[in-house]
Protein backbone atom coordinates (compact mmCIF):
# COMPACT_ATOMS: atom_id res chain seq x y z
CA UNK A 1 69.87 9.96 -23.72
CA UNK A 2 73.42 9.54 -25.39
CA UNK A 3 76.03 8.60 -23.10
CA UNK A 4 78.66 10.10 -25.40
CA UNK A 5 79.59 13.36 -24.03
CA UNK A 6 82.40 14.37 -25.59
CA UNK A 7 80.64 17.30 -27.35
CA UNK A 8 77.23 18.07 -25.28
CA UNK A 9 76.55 18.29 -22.05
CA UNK A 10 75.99 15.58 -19.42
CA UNK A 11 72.57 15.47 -17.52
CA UNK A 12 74.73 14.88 -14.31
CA UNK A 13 78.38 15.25 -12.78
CA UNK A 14 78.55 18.55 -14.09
CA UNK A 15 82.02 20.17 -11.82
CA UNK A 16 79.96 23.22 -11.34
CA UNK A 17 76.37 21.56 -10.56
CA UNK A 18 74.41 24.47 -7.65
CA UNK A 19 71.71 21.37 -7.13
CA UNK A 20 71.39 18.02 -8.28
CA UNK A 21 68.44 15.66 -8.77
CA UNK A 22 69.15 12.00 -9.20
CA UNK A 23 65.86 9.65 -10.04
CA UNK A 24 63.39 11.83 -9.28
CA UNK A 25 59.93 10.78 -9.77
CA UNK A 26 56.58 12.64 -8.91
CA UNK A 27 52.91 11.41 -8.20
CA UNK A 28 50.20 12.75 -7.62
CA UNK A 29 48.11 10.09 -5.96
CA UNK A 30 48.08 7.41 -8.77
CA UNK A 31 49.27 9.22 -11.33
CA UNK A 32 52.36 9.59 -12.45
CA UNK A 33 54.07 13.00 -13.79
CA UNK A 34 57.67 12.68 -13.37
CA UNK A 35 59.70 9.67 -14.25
CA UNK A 36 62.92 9.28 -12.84
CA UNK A 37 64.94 12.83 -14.08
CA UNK A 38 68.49 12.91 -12.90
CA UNK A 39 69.96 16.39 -14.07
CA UNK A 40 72.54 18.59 -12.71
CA UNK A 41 71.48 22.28 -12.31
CA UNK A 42 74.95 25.09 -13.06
CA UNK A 43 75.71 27.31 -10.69
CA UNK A 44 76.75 30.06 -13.60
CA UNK A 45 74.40 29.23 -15.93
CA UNK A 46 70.58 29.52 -16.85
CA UNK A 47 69.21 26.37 -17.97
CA UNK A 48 65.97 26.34 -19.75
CA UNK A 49 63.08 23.39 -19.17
CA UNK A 50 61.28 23.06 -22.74
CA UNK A 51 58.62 20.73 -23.76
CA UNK A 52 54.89 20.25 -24.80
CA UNK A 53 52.48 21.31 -22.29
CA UNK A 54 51.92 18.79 -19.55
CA UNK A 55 55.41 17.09 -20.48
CA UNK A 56 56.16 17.91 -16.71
CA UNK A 57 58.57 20.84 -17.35
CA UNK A 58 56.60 22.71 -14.34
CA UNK A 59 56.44 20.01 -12.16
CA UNK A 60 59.72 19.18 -12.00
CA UNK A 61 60.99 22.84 -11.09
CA UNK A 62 58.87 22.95 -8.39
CA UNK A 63 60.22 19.99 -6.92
CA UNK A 64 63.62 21.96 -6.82
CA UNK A 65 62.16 24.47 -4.08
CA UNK A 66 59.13 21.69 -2.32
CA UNK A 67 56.37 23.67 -3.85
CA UNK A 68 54.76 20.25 -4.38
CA UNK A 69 54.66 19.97 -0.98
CA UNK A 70 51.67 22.32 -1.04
CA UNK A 71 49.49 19.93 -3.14
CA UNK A 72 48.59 16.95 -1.10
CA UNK A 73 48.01 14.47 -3.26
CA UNK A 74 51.82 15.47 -4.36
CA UNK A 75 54.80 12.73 -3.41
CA UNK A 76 58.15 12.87 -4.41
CA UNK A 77 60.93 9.95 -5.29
CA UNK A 78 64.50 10.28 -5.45
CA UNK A 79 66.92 12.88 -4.23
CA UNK A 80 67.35 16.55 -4.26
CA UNK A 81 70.73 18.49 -3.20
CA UNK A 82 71.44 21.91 -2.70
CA UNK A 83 75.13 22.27 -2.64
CA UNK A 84 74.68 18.55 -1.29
CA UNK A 85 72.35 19.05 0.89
CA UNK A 86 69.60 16.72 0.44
CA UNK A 87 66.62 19.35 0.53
CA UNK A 88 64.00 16.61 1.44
CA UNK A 89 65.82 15.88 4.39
CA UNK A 90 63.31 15.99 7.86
CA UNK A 91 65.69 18.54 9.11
CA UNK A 92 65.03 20.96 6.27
CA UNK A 93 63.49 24.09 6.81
CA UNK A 94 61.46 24.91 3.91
CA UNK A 95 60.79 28.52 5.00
CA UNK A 96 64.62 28.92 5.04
CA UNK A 97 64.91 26.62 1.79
CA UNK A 98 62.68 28.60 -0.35
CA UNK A 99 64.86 31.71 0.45
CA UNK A 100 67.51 30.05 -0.63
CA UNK A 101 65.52 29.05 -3.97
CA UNK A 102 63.33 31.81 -5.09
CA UNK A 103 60.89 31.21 -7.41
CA UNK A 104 58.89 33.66 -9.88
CA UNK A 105 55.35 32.49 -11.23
CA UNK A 106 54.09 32.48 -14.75
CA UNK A 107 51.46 35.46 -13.92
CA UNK A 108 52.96 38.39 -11.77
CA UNK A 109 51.66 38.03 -8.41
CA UNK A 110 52.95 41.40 -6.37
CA UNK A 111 51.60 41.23 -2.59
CA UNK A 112 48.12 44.06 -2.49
CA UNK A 113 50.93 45.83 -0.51
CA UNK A 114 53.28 49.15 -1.86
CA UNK A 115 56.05 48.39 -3.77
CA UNK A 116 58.57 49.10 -1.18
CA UNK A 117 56.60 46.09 1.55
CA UNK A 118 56.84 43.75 -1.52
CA UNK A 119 60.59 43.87 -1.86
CA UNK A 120 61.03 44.51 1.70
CA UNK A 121 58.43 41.06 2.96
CA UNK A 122 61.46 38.68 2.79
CA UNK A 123 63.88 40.14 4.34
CA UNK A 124 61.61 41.38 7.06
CA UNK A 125 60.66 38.13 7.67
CA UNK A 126 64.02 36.14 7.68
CA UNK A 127 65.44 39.11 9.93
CA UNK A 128 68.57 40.57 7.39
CA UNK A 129 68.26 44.07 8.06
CA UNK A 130 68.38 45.59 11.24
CA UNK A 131 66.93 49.21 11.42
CA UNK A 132 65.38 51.39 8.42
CA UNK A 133 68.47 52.43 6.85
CA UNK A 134 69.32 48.92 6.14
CA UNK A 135 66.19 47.96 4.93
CA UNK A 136 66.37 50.92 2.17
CA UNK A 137 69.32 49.86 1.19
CA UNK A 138 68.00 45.89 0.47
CA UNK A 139 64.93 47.38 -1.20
CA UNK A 140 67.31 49.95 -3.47
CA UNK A 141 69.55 47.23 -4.67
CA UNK A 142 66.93 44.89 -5.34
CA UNK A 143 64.72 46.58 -7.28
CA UNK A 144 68.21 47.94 -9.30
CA UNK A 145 69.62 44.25 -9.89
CA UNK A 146 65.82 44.03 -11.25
CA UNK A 147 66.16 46.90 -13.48
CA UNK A 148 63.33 48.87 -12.00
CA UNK A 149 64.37 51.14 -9.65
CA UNK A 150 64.74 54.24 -11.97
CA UNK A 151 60.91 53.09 -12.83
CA UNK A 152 59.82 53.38 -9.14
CA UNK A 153 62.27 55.17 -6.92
CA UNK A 154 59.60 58.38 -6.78
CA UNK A 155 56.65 56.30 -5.60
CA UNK A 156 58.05 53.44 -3.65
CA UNK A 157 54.35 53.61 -1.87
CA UNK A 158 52.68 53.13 -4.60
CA UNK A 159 50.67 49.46 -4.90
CA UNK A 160 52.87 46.75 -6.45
CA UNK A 161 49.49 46.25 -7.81
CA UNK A 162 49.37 49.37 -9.63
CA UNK A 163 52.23 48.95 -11.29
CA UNK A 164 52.15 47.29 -15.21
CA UNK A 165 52.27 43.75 -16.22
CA UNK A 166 55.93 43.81 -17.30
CA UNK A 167 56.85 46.44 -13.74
CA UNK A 168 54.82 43.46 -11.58
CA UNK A 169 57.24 40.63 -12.88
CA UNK A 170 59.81 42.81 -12.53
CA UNK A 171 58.92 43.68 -8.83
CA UNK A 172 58.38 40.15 -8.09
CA UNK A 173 61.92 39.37 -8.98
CA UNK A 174 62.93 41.79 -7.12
CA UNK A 175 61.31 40.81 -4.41
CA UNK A 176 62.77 36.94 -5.09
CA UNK A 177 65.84 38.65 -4.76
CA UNK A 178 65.90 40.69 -1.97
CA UNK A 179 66.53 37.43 0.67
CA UNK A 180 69.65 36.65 -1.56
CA UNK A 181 68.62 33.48 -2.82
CA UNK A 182 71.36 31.08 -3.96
CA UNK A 183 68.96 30.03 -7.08
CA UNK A 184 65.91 31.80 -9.11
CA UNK A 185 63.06 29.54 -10.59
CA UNK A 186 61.27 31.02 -13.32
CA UNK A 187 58.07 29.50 -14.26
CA UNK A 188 57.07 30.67 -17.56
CA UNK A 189 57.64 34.74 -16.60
CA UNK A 190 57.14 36.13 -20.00
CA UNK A 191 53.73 34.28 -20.67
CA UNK A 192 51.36 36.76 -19.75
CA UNK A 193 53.45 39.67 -20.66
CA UNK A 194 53.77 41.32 -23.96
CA UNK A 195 56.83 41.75 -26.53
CA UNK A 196 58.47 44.66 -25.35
CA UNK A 197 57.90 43.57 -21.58
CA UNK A 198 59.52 40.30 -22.30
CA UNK A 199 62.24 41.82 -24.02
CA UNK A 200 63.03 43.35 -20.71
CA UNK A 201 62.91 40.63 -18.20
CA UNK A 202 64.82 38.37 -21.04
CA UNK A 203 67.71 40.88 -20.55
CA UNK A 204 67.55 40.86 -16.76
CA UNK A 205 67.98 36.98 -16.89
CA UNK A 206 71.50 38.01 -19.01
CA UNK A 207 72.51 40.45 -16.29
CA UNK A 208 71.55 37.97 -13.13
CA UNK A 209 73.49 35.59 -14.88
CA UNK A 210 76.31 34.30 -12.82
CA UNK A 211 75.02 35.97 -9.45
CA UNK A 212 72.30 32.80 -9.33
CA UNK A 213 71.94 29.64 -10.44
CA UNK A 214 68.81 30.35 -12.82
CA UNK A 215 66.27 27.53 -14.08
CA UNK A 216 63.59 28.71 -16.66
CA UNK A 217 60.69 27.11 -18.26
CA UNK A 218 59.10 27.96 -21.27
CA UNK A 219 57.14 26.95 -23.99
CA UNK A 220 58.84 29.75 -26.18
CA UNK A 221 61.94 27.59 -27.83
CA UNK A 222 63.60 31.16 -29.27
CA UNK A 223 63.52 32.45 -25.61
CA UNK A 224 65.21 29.82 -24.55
CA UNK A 225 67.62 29.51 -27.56
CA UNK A 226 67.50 33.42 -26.67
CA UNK A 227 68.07 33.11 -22.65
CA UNK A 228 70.06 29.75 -21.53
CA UNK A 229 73.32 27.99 -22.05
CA UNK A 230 72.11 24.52 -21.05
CA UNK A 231 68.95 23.12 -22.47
CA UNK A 232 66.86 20.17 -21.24
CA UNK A 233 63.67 18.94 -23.35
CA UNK A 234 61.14 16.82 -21.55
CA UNK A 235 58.33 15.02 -23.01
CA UNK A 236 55.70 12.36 -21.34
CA UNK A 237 57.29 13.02 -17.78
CA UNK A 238 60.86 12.21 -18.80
CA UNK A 239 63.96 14.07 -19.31
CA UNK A 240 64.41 12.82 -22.96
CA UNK A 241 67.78 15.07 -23.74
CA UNK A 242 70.03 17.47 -21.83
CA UNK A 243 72.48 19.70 -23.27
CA UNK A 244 74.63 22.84 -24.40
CA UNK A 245 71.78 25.18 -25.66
CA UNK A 246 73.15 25.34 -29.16
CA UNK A 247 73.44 21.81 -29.43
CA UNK A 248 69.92 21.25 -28.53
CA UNK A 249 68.54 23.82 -30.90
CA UNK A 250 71.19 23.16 -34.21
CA UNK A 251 72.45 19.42 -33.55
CA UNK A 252 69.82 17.44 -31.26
CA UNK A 253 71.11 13.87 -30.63
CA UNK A 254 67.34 12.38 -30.10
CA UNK A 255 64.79 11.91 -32.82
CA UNK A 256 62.44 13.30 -30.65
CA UNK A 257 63.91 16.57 -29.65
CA UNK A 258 64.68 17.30 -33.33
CA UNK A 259 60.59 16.02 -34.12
CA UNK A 260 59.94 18.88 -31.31
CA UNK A 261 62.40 21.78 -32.05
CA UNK A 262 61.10 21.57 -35.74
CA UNK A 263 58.10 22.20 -34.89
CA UNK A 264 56.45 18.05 -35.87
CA UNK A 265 54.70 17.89 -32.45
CA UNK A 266 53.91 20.00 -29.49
């Protein structure tokens, strides 16, 4: 990657960086999947991950919240801060980490649980409200800030399950945000939905904007032209360029971003 930034945006030192990965490399047993990705993640901003499939887009985000730590073949090199806290530190607790950096999965995966439980599961669990009325109150906001509570406020007992594809991503962001995390991961969250239910969560990324630090991947370059003001392209397991969005997309300073965004490989 260019060193010049004078008109693009470093991969790291960013003044307003939320977490920051320095050399980070991933295996899985023998194989390698990341190699050595230093990037700074905004705390204002949504940066999208773009790439070919199996660059390792997905593999680094989940090393932002330990979900690797669920595979165990899965090791991880390098370091990881949170507002520099080093979040592989032994004295992390990943229960309390993963509040902290909510994730959202490429297929909606609401709990078989009513839609009021779903929102309500985190903050049960990490003890925020303290009687009934405060509970309603977490569930009401978060399922406003996730632009479905006019959808749902008449059948909050209803199965998440029940609800559509679009409502279930919706409800799982919701419930993401309902333990007030710091950051929001978004793997892939349009991919299984359809036009006008992307449409909708694309605009709920513009209004969560600023309250989290957001990271998305996609495959779909126009939603993240669409969706993100910083843009980092990975290909073969390394971070190959990171960037303003528009830069990226109109002015890409590596052959092989430009080969990508015009559509020569992937």
């Amino acid at each position: 990657m260019s060193t010049d930034t004078s008109d693009a945006v470093s991969a790291t030192g960013s003044p307003n960086a939320k977490m920051t990965a320095r050399d980070v490399s991933v295996f899985y047993g023998d194989k390698q999947a990341i190699n050595s990705v230093s990037i700074d993640v905004d705390r204002d901003n949504v940066t999208a991950f773009i790439g070919p499939s199996g660059c390792g887009k997905s593999t680094f985000l989940r090393t932002l919240n330990r979900m690797n730590d669920t595979i165990p073949s899965a090791r991880v090199e390098g370091e990881i801060k949170l507002d520099g806290e080093d979040i592989y530190a032994s004295a992390m607790d990943v229960v309390q980490l993963r509040a902290r950096v909510g994730m959202v999965f490429q297929k909606p995966n609401p709990f078989p649980k009513s839609i009021y439980d779903n929102v309500a599961y985190g903050p049960k669990i990490h003890g925020l409200a303290d009687n009934k009325g405060e509970m309603d109150t977490i569930v009401e906001r978060s399922l406003k800030r996730a632009g479905l509570w006019e959808e749902v406020k008449d059948r909050l007992t209803d199965s998440g399950t029940a609800l559509s594809g679009g409502q279930q991503q919706r409800l799982c962001i919701a419930r993401a945000i309902a333990v007030d995390p710091e950051v929001i991961l978004m793997d892939e969250p349009c991919s299984a939905l359809d036009p006008i239910a992307t449409a909708k969560i694309e605009e709920l990324i513009h209004e969560l904007r600023g309250r989290y630090a957001i990271v998305i991947v996609t495959h779909n370059m126009q939603q993240a032209a669409r969706v993100s003001q910083r843009t980092a392209f990975f290909h073969l397991g390394t971070l190959v360029e990171y960037g303003l969005t528009t830069d990226i997309f109109t002015n890409p300073r590596e052959t092989r971003t430009k080969d990508y965004i015009t559509g020569r490989y992937g």
